[in-house]
N, C-alpha and C. Protein backbone atom coordinates (compact mmCIF):
# COMPACT_ATOMS: atom_id res chain seq x y z
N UNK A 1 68.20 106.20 91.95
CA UNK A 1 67.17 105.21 91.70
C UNK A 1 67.65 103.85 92.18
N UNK A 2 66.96 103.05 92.89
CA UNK A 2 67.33 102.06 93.44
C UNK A 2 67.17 100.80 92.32
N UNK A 3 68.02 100.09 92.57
CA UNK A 3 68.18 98.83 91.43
C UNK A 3 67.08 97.82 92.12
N UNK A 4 66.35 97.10 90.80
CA UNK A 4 65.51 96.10 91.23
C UNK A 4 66.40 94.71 90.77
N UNK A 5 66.93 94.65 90.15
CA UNK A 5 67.34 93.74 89.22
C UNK A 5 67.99 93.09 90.43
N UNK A 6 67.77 91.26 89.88
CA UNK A 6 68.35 90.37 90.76
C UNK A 6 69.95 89.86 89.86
N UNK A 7 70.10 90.01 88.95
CA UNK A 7 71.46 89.78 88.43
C UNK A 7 71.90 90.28 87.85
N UNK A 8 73.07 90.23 87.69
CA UNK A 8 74.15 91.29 86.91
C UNK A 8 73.78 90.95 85.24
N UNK A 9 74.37 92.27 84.68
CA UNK A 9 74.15 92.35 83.47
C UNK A 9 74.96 92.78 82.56
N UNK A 10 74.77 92.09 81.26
CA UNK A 10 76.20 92.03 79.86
C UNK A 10 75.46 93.41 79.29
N UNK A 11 76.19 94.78 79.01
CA UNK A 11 76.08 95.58 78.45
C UNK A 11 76.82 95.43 77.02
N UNK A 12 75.68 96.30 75.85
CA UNK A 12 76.37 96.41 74.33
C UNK A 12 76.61 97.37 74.06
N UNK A 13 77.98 97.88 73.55
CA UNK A 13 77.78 99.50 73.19
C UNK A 13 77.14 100.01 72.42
N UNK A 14 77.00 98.96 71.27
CA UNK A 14 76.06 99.84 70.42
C UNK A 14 74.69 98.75 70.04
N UNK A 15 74.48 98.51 70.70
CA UNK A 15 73.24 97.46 70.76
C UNK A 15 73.60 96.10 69.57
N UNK A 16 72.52 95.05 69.63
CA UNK A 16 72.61 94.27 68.64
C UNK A 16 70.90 94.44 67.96
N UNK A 17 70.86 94.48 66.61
CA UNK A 17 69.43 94.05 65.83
C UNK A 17 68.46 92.90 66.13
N UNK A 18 67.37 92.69 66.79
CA UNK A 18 66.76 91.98 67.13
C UNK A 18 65.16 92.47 66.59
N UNK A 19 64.21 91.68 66.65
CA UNK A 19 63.21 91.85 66.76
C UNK A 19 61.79 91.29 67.92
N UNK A 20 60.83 91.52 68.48
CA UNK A 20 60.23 91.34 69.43
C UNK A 20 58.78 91.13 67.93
N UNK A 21 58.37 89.95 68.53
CA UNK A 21 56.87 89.28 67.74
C UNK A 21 55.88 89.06 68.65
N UNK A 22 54.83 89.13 68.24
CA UNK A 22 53.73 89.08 68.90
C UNK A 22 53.58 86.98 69.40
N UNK A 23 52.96 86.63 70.38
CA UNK A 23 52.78 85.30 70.24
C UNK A 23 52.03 84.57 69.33
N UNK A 24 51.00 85.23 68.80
CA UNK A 24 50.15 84.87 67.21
C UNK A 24 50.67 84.95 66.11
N UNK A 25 52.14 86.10 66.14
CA UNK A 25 52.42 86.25 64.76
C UNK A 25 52.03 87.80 64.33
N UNK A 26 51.33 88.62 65.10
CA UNK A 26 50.23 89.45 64.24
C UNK A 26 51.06 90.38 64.09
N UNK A 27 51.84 90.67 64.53
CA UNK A 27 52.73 92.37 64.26
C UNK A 27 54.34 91.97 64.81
N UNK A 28 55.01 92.47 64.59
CA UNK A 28 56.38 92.24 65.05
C UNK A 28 57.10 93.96 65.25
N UNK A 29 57.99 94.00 65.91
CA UNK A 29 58.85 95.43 65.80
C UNK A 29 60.37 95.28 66.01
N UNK A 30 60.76 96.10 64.45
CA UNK A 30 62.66 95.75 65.23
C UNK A 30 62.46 96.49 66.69
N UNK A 31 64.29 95.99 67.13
CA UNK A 31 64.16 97.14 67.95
C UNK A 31 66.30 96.59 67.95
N UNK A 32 67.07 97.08 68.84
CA UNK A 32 68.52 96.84 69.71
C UNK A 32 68.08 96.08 71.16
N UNK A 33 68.92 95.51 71.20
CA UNK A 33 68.63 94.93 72.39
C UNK A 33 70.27 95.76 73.29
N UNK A 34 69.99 96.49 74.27
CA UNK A 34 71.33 97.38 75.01
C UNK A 34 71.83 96.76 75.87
N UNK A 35 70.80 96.06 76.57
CA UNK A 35 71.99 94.84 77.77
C UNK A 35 71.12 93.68 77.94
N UNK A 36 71.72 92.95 78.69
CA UNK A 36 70.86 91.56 78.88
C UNK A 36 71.23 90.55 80.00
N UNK A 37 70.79 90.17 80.83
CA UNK A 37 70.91 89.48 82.13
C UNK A 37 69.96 88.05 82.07
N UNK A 38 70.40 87.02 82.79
CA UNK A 38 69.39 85.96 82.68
C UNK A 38 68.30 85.87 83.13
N UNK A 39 67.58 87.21 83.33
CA UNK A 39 66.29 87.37 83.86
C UNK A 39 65.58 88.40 82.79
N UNK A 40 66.13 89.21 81.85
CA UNK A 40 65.79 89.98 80.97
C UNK A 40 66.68 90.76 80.27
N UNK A 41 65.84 91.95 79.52
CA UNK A 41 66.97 92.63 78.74
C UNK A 41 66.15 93.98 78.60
N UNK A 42 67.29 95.24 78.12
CA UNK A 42 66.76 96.42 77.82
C UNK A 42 66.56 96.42 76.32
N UNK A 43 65.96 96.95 76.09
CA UNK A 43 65.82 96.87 74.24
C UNK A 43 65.23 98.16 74.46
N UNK A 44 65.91 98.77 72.67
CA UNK A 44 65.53 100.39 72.31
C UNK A 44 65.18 100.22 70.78
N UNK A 45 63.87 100.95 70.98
CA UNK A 45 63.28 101.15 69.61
C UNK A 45 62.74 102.29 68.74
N UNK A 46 62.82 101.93 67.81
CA UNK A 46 62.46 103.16 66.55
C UNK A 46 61.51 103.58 66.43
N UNK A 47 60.71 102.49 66.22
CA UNK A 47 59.43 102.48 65.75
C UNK A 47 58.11 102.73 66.84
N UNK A 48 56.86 103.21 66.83
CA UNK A 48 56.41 103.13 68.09
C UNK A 48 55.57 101.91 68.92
N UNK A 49 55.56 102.00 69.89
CA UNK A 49 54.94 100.62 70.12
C UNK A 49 53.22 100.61 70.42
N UNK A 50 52.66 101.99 69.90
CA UNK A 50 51.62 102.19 70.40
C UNK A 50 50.80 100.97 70.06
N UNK A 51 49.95 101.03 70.68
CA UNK A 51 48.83 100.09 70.26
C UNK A 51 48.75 98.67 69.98
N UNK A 52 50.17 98.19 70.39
CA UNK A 52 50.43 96.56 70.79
C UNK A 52 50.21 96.23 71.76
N UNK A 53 49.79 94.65 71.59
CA UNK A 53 49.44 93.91 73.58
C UNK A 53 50.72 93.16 73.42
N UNK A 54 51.29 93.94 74.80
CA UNK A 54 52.85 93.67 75.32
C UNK A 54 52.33 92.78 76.51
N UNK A 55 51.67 91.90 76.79
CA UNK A 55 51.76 91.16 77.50
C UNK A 55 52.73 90.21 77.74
N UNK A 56 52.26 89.59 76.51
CA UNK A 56 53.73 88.27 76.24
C UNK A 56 53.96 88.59 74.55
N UNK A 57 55.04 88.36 74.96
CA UNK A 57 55.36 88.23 73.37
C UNK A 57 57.30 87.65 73.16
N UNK A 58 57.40 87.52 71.92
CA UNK A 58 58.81 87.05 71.70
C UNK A 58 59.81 87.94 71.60
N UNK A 59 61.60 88.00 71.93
CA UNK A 59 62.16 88.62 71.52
C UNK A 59 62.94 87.58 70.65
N UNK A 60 63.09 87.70 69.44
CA UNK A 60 63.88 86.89 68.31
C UNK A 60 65.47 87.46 68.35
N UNK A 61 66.36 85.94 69.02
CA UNK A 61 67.93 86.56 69.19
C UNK A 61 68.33 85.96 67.37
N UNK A 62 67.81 85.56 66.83
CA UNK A 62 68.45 85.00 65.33
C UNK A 62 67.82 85.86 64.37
N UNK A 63 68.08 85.35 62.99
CA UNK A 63 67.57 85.92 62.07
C UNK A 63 66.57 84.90 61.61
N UNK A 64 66.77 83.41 61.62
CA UNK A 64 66.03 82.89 61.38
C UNK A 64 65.34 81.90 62.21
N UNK A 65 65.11 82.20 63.27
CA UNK A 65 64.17 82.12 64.49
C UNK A 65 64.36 81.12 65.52
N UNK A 66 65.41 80.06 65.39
CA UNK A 66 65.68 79.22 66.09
C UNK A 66 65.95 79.82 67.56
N UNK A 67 66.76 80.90 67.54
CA UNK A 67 66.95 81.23 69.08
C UNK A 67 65.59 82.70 69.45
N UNK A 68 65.34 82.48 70.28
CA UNK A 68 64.24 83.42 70.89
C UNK A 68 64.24 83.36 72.38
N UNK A 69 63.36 84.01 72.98
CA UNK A 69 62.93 84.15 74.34
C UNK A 69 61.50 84.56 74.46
N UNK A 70 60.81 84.06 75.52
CA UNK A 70 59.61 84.29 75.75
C UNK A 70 59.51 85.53 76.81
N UNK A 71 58.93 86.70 76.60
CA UNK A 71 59.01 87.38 77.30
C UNK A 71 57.85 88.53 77.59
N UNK A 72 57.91 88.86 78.88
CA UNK A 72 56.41 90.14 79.27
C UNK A 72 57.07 90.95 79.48
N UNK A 73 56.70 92.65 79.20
CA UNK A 73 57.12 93.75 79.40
C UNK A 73 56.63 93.93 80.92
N UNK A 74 58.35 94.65 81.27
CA UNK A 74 58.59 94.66 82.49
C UNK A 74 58.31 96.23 82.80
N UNK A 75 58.53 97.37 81.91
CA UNK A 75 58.59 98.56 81.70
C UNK A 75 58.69 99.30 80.42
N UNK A 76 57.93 100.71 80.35
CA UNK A 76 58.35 101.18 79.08
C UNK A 76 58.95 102.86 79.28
N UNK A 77 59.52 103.30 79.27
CA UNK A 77 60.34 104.85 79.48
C UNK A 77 60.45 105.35 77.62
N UNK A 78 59.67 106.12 77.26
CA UNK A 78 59.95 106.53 75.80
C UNK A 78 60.42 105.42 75.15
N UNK A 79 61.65 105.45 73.67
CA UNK A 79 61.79 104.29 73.27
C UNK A 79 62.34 103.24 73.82
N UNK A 80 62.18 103.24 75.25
CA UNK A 80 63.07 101.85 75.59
C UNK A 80 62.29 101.20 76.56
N UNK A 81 62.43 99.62 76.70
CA UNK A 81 61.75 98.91 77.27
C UNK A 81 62.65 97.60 78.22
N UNK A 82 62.05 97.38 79.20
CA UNK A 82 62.60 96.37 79.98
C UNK A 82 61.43 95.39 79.97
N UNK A 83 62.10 93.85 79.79
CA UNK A 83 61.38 93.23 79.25
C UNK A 83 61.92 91.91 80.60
N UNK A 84 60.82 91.15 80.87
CA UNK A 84 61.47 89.81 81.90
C UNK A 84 61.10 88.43 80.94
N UNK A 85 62.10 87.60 81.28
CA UNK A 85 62.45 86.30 79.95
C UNK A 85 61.32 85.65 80.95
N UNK A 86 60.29 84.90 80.44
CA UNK A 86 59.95 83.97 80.90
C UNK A 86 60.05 82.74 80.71
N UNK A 87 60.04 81.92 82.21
CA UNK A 87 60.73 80.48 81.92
C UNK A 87 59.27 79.30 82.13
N UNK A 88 59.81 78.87 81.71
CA UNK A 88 58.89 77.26 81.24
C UNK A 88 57.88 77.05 82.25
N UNK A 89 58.60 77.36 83.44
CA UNK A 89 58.23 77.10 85.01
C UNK A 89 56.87 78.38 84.99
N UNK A 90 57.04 79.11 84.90
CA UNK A 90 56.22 80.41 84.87
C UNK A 90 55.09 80.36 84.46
N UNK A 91 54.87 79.61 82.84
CA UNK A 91 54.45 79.97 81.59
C UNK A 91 53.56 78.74 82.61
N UNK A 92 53.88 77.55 83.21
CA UNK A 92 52.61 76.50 83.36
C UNK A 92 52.29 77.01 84.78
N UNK A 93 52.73 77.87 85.83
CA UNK A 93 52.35 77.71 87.12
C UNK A 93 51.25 79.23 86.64
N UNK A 94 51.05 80.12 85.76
CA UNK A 94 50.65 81.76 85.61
C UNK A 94 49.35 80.56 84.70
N UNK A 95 49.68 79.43 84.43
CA UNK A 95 48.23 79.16 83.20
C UNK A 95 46.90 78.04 84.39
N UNK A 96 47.81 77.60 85.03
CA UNK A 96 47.37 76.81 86.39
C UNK A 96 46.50 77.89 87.35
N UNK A 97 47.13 78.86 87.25
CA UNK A 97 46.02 80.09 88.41
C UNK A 97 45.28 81.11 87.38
N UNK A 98 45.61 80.73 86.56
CA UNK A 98 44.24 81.56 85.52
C UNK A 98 43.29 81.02 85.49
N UNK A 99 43.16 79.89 85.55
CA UNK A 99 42.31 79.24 85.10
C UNK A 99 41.13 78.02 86.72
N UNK A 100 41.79 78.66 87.45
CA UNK A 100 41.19 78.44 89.05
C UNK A 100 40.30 78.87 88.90
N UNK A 101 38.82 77.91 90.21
CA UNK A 101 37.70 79.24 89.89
C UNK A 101 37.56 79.57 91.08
């Protein structure tokens, strides 16, 4: 399988506890986060993800919320997901062409 990924990446052996939140708040899901690169991360989960909008949403690196990342699902393979961090830059140039008529 050919690699897409543009940067190298910090692998965990046994993952770290994180959780991924919706951007409203409305549902949240633990999950491990397994590696992580400055463009995204793999995260593996328990629980299922049916029936969530994975568009955007948060991955929470704290317990009490100060550190996070903004992020869209990049992929989903059974419980695991690749997720891309979105940056500041993104979030205003993706709201600038939505909104073109």
């Amino acid at each position: 399988m050919e690699q897409k990924r543009k940067s190298s990446r910090i692998q965990f052996g046994k993952g770290f506890a994180m959780k991924i939140i919706a951007i409203d708040g409305s549902w949240y899901r633990a999950c491990e986060i397994l590696d992580v690169s400055e463009d995204g991360a793999l995260l593996q989960f328990q629980d299922s993800l049916g029936g969530l909008v994975l568009d955007e949403f948060f991955l929470m690196l704290s317990s009490t919320g100060v550190a996070f990342r903004r992020c869209r699902l990049a992929w989903i393979n059974g419980s695991q997901m690749g997720v891309h961090f979105i940056k500041s830059n993104e979030r205003a140039s993706s709201k600038a062409s939505s909104h073109a008529i």
